[in-house]
C-alpha atoms as a PDB file:
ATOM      1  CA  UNK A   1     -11.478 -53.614  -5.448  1.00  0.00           C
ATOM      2  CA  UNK A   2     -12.158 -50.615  -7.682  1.00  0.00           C
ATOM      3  CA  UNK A   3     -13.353 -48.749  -4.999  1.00  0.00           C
ATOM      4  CA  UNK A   4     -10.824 -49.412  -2.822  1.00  0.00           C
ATOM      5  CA  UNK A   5      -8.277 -47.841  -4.862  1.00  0.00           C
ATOM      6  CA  UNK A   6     -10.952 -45.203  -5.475  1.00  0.00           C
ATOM      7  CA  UNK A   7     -11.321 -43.901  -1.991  1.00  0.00           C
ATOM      8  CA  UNK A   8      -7.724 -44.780  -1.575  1.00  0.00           C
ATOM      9  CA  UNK A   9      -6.836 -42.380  -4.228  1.00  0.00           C
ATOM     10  CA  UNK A  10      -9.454 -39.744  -2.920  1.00  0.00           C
ATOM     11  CA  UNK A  11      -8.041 -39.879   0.653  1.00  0.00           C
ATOM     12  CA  UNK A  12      -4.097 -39.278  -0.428  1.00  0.00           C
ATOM     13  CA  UNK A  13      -5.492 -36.368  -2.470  1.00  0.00           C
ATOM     14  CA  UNK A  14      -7.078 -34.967   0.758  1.00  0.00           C
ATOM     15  CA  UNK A  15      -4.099 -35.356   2.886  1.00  0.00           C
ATOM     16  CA  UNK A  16      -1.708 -33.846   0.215  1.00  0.00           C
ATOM     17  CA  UNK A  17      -4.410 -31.392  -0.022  1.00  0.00           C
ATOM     18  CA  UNK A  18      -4.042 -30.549   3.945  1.00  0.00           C
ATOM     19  CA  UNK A  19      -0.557 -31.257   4.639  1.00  0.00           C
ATOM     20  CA  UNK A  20       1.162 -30.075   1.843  1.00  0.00           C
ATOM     21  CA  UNK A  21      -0.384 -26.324   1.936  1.00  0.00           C
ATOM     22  CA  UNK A  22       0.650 -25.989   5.523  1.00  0.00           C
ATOM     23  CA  UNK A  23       4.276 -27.491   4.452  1.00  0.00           C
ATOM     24  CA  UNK A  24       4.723 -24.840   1.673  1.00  0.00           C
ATOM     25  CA  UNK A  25       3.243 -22.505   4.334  1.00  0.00           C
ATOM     26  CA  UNK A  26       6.301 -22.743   6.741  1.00  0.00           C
ATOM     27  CA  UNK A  27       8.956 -23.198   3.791  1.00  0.00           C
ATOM     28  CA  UNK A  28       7.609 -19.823   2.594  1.00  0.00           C
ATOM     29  CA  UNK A  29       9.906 -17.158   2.878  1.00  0.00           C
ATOM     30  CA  UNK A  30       9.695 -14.679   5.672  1.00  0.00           C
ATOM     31  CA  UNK A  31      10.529 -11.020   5.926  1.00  0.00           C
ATOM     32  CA  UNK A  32       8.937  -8.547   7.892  1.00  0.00           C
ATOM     33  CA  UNK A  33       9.219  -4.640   6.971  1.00  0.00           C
ATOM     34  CA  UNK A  34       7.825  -2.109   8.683  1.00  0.00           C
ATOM     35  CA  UNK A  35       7.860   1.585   8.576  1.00  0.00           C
ATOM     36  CA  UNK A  36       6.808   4.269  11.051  1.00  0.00           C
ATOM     37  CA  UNK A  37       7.598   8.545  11.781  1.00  0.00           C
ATOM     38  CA  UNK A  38       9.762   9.397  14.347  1.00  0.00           C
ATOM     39  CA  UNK A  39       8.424  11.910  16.300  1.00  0.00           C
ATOM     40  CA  UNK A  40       4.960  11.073  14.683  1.00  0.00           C
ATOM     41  CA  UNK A  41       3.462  14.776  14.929  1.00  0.00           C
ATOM     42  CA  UNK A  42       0.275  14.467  12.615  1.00  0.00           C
ATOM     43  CA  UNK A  43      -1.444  16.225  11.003  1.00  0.00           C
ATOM     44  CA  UNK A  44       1.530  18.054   9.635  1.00  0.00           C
ATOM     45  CA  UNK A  45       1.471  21.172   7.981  1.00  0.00           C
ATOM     46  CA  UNK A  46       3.118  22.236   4.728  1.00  0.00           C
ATOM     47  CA  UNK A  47       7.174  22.872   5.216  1.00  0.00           C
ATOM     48  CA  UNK A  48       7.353  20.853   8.255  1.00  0.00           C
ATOM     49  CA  UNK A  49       9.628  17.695   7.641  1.00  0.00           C
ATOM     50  CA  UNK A  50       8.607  14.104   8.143  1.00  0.00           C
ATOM     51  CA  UNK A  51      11.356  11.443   9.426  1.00  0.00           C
ATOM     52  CA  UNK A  52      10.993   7.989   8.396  1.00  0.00           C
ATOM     53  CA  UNK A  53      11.777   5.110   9.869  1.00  0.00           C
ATOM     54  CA  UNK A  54      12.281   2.225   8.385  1.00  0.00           C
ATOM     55  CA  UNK A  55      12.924  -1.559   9.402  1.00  0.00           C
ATOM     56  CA  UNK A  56      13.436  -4.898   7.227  1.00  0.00           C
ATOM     57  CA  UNK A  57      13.230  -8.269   9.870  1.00  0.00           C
ATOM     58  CA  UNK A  58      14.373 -11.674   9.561  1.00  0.00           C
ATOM     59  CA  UNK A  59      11.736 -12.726  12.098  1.00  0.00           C
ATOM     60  CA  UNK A  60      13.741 -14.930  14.828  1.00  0.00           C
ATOM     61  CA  UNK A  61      11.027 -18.066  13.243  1.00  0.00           C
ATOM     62  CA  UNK A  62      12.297 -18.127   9.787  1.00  0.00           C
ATOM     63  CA  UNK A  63      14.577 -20.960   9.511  1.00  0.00           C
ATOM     64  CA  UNK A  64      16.104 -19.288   5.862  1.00  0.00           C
ATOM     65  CA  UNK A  65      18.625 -16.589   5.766  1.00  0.00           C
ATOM     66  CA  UNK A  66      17.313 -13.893   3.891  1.00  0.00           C
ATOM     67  CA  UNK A  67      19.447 -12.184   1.011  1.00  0.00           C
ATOM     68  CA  UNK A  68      18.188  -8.271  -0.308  1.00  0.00           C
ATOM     69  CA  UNK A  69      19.356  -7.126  -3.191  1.00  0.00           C
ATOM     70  CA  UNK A  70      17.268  -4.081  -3.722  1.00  0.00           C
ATOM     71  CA  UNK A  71      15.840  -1.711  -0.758  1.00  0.00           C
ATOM     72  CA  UNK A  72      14.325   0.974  -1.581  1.00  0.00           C
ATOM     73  CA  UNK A  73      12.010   4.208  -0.400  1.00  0.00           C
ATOM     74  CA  UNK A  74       9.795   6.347  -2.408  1.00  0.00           C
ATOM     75  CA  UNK A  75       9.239   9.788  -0.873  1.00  0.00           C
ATOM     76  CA  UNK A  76       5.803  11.612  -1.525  1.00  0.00           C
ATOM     77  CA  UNK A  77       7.142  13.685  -4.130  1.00  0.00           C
ATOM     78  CA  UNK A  78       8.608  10.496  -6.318  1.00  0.00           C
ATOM     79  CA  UNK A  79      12.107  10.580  -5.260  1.00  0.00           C
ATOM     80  CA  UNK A  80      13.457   7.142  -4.661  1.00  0.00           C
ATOM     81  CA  UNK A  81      16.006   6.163  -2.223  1.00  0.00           C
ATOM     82  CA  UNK A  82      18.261   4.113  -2.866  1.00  0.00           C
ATOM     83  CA  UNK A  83      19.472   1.682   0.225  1.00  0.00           C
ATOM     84  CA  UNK A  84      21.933  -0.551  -1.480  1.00  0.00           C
ATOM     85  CA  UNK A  85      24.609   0.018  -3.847  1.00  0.00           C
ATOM     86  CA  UNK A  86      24.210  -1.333  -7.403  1.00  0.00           C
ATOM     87  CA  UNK A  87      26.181  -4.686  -6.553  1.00  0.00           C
ATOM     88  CA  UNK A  88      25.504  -4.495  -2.506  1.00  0.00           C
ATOM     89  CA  UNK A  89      23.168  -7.512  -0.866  1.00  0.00           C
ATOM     90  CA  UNK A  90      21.835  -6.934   2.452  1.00  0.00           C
ATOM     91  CA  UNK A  91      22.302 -10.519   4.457  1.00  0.00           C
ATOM     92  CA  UNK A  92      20.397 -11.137   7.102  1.00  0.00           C
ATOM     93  CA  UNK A  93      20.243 -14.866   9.419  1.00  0.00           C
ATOM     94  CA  UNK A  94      17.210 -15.360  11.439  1.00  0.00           C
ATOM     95  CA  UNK A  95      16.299 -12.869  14.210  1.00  0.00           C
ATOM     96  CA  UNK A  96      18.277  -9.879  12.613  1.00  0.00           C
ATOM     97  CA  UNK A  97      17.065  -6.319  11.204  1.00  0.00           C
ATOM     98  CA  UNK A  98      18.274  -3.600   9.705  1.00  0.00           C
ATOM     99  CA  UNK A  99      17.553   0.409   9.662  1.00  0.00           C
ATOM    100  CA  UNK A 100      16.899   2.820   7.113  1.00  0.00           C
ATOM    101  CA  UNK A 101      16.240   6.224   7.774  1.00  0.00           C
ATOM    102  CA  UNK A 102      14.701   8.965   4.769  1.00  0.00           C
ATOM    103  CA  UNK A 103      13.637  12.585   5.658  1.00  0.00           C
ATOM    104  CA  UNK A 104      10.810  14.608   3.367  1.00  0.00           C
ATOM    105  CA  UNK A 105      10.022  18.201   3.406  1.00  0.00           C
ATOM    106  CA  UNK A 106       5.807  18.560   3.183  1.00  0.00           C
ATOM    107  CA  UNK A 107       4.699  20.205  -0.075  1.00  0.00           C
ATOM    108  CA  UNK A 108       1.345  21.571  -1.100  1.00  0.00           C
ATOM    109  CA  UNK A 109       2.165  19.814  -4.625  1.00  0.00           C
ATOM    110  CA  UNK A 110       2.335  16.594  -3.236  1.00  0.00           C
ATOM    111  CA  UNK A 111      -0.643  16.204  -1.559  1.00  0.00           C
ATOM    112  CA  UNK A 112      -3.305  13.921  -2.558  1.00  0.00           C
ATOM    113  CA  UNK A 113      -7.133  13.098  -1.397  1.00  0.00           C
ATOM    114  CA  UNK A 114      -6.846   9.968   1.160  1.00  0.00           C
ATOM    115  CA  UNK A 115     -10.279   8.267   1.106  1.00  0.00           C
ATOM    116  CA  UNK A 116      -9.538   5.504   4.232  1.00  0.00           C
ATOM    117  CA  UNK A 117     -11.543   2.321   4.101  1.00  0.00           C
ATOM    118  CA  UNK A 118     -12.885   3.456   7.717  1.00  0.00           C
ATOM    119  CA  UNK A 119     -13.088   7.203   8.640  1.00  0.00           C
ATOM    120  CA  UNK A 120     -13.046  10.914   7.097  1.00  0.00           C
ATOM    121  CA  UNK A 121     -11.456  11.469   4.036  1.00  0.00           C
ATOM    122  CA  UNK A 122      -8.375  13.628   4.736  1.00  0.00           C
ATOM    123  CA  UNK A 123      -5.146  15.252   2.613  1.00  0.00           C
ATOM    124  CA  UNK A 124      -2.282  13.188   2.820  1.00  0.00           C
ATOM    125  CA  UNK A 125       0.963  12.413   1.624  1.00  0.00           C
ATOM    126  CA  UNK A 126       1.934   8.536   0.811  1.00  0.00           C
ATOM    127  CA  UNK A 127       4.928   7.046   0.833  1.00  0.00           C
ATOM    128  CA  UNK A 128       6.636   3.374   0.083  1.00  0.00           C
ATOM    129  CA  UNK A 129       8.867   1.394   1.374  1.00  0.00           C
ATOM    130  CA  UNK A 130      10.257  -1.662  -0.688  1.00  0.00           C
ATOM    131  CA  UNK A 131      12.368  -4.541  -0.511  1.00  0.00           C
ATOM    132  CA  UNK A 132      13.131  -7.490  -2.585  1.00  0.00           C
ATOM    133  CA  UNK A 133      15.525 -10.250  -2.766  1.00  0.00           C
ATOM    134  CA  UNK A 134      15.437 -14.189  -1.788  1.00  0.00           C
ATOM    135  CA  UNK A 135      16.290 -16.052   1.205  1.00  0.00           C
ATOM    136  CA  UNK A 136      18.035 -19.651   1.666  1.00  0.00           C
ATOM    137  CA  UNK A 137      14.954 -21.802   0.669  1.00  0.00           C
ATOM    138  CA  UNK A 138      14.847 -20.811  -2.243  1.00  0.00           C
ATOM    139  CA  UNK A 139      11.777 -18.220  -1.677  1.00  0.00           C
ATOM    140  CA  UNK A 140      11.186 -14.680  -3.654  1.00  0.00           C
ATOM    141  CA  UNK A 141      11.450 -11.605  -1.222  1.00  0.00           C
ATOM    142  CA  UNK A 142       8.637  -8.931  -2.675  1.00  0.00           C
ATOM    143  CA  UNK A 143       8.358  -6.854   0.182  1.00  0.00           C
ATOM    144  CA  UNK A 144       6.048  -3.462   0.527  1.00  0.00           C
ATOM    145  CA  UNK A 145       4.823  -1.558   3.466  1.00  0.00           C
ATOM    146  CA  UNK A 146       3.454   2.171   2.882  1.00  0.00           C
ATOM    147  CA  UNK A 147       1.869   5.098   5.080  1.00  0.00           C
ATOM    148  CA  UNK A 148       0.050   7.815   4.550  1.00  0.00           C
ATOM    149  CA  UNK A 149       0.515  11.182   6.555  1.00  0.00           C
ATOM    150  CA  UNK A 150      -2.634  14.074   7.360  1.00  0.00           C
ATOM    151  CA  UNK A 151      -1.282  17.067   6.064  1.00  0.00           C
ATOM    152  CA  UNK A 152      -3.341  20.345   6.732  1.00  0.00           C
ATOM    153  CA  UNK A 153      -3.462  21.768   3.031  1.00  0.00           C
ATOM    154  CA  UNK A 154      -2.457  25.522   3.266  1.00  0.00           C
ATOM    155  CA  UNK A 155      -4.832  28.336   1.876  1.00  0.00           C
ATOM    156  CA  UNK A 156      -4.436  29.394  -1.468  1.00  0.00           C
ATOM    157  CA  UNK A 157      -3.032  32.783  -2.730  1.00  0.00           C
ATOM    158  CA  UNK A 158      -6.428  34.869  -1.729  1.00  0.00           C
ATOM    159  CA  UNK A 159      -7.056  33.256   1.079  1.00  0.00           C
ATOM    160  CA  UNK A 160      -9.256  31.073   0.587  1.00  0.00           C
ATOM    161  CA  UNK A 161     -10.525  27.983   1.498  1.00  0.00           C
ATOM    162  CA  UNK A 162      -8.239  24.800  -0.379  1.00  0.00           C
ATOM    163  CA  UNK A 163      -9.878  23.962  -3.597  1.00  0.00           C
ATOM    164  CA  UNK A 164     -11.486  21.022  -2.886  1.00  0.00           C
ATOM    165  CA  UNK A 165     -14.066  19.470  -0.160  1.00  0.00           C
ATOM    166  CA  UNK A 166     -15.588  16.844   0.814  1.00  0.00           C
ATOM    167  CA  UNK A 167     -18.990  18.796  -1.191  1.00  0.00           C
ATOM    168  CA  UNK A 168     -16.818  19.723  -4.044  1.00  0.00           C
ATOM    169  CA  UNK A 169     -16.016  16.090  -4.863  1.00  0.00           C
ATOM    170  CA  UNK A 170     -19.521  15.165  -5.051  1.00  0.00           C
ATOM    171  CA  UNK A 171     -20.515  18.449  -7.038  1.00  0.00           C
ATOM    172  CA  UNK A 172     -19.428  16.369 -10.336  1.00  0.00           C
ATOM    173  CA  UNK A 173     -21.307  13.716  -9.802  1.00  0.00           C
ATOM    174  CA  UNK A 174     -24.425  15.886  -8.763  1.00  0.00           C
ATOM    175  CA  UNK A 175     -24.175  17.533 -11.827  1.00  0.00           C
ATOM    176  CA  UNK A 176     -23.918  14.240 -13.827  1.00  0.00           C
ATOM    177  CA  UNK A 177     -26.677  12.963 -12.034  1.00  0.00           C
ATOM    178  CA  UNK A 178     -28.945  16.190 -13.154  1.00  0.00           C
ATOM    179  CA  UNK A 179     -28.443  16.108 -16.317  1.00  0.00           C
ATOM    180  CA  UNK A 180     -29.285  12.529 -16.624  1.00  0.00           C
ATOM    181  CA  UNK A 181     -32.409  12.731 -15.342  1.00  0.00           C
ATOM    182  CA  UNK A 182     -33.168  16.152 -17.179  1.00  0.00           C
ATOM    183  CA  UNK A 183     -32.146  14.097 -20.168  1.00  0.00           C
ATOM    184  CA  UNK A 184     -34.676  11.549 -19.394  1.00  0.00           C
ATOM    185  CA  UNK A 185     -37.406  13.880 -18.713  1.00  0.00           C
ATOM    186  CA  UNK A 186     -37.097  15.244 -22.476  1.00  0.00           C
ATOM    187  CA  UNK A 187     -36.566  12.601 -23.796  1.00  0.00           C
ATOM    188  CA  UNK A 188     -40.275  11.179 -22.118  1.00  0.00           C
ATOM    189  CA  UNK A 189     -41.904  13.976 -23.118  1.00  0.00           C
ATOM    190  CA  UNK A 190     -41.020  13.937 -26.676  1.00  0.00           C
ATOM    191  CA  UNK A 191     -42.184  10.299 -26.884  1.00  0.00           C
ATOM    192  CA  UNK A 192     -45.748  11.418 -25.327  1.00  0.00           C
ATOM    193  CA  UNK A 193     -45.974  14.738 -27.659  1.00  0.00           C
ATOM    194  CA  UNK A 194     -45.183  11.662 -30.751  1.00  0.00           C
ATOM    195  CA  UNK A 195     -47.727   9.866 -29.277  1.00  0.00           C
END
């Protein structure tokens, strides 16, 4: 009898285990954002300007209506865009979207060192695009979707090359390395001399 409760126990804790994941799965809230440049004409170069565009989707699935009350872009150089009004909501049923649009002039101060996953390190500028809000469920919006542009980093005054390379970011670590193992060295040989 004990056991039969047991395993009856054990097998509702398996099912709720299954079924309830995949029920929270499809109650979860659903928002698609996406973001892309419009012409895309990377790399860029420093002064050209980059147009954004940007996209927040109630994916035609989601059975909740979603509700935004903050959309929002940050531009390369920190700016933030504002897309709604202090007290504005964005409402949107299933199967609608809406359109934001940002522009950013390329600076040589804003550019950073990109180190993909996959691929050549590059100079880039990043920027973020952010939404947040809830839908009809009631689920938490957190939204974020960000891309990062090539930029070809001007010359310096003097012409030349841009201050760092692919060699010059190892050259720290090169000389770290060195003088660890020169470190080493006298520190062996002053143990044999004591010796």
């Amino acid at each position: 009898m004990k056991k039969t409760v047991l395993y009856s126990v054990i097998a509702l804790a398996l099912v709720l285990g299954l079924i309830l994941p995949m029920a929270v799965s499809v109650m979860a809230s659903e928002s698609l954002p996406s973001k892309h440049r419009e012409p895309d004409e990377e790399p860029y170069d420093v002064g050209d300007t980059i147009y954004y565009v940007m996209n927040i989707t109630n994916p035609s699935t989601n059975s909740a209506t979603n509700t935004y009350t903050r959309i929002w872009d940050t531009l390369p150089n920190g700016a933030v865009i504002e897309f709604l009004g202090l007290a504005e909501t964005l409402v949107l049923s299933p199967g609608e979207s809406a359109a934001f649009n940002a522009s950013y002039v390329v600076r040589a101060v804003d550019l950073e060192w990109i180190v993909p996953p996959i691929g050549e390190p590059y100079w880039g500028v990043r920027n973020v695009f952010q939404a947040e809000g809830y839908d009809s469920i009631p689920e938490d919006i957190d939204d974020q979707v960000e891309d990062v542009a090539e930029v070809i980093p001007p010359p310096p005054v003097g012409g030349e090359a841009f201050p760092i390379s692919k060699l010059s970011v190892l050259v720290p670590w090169i000389a770290l390395g060195a003088a660890i193992i020169a470190g080493a060295a006298m520190f062996v040989r002053r143990r044999k001399a004591r010796s």
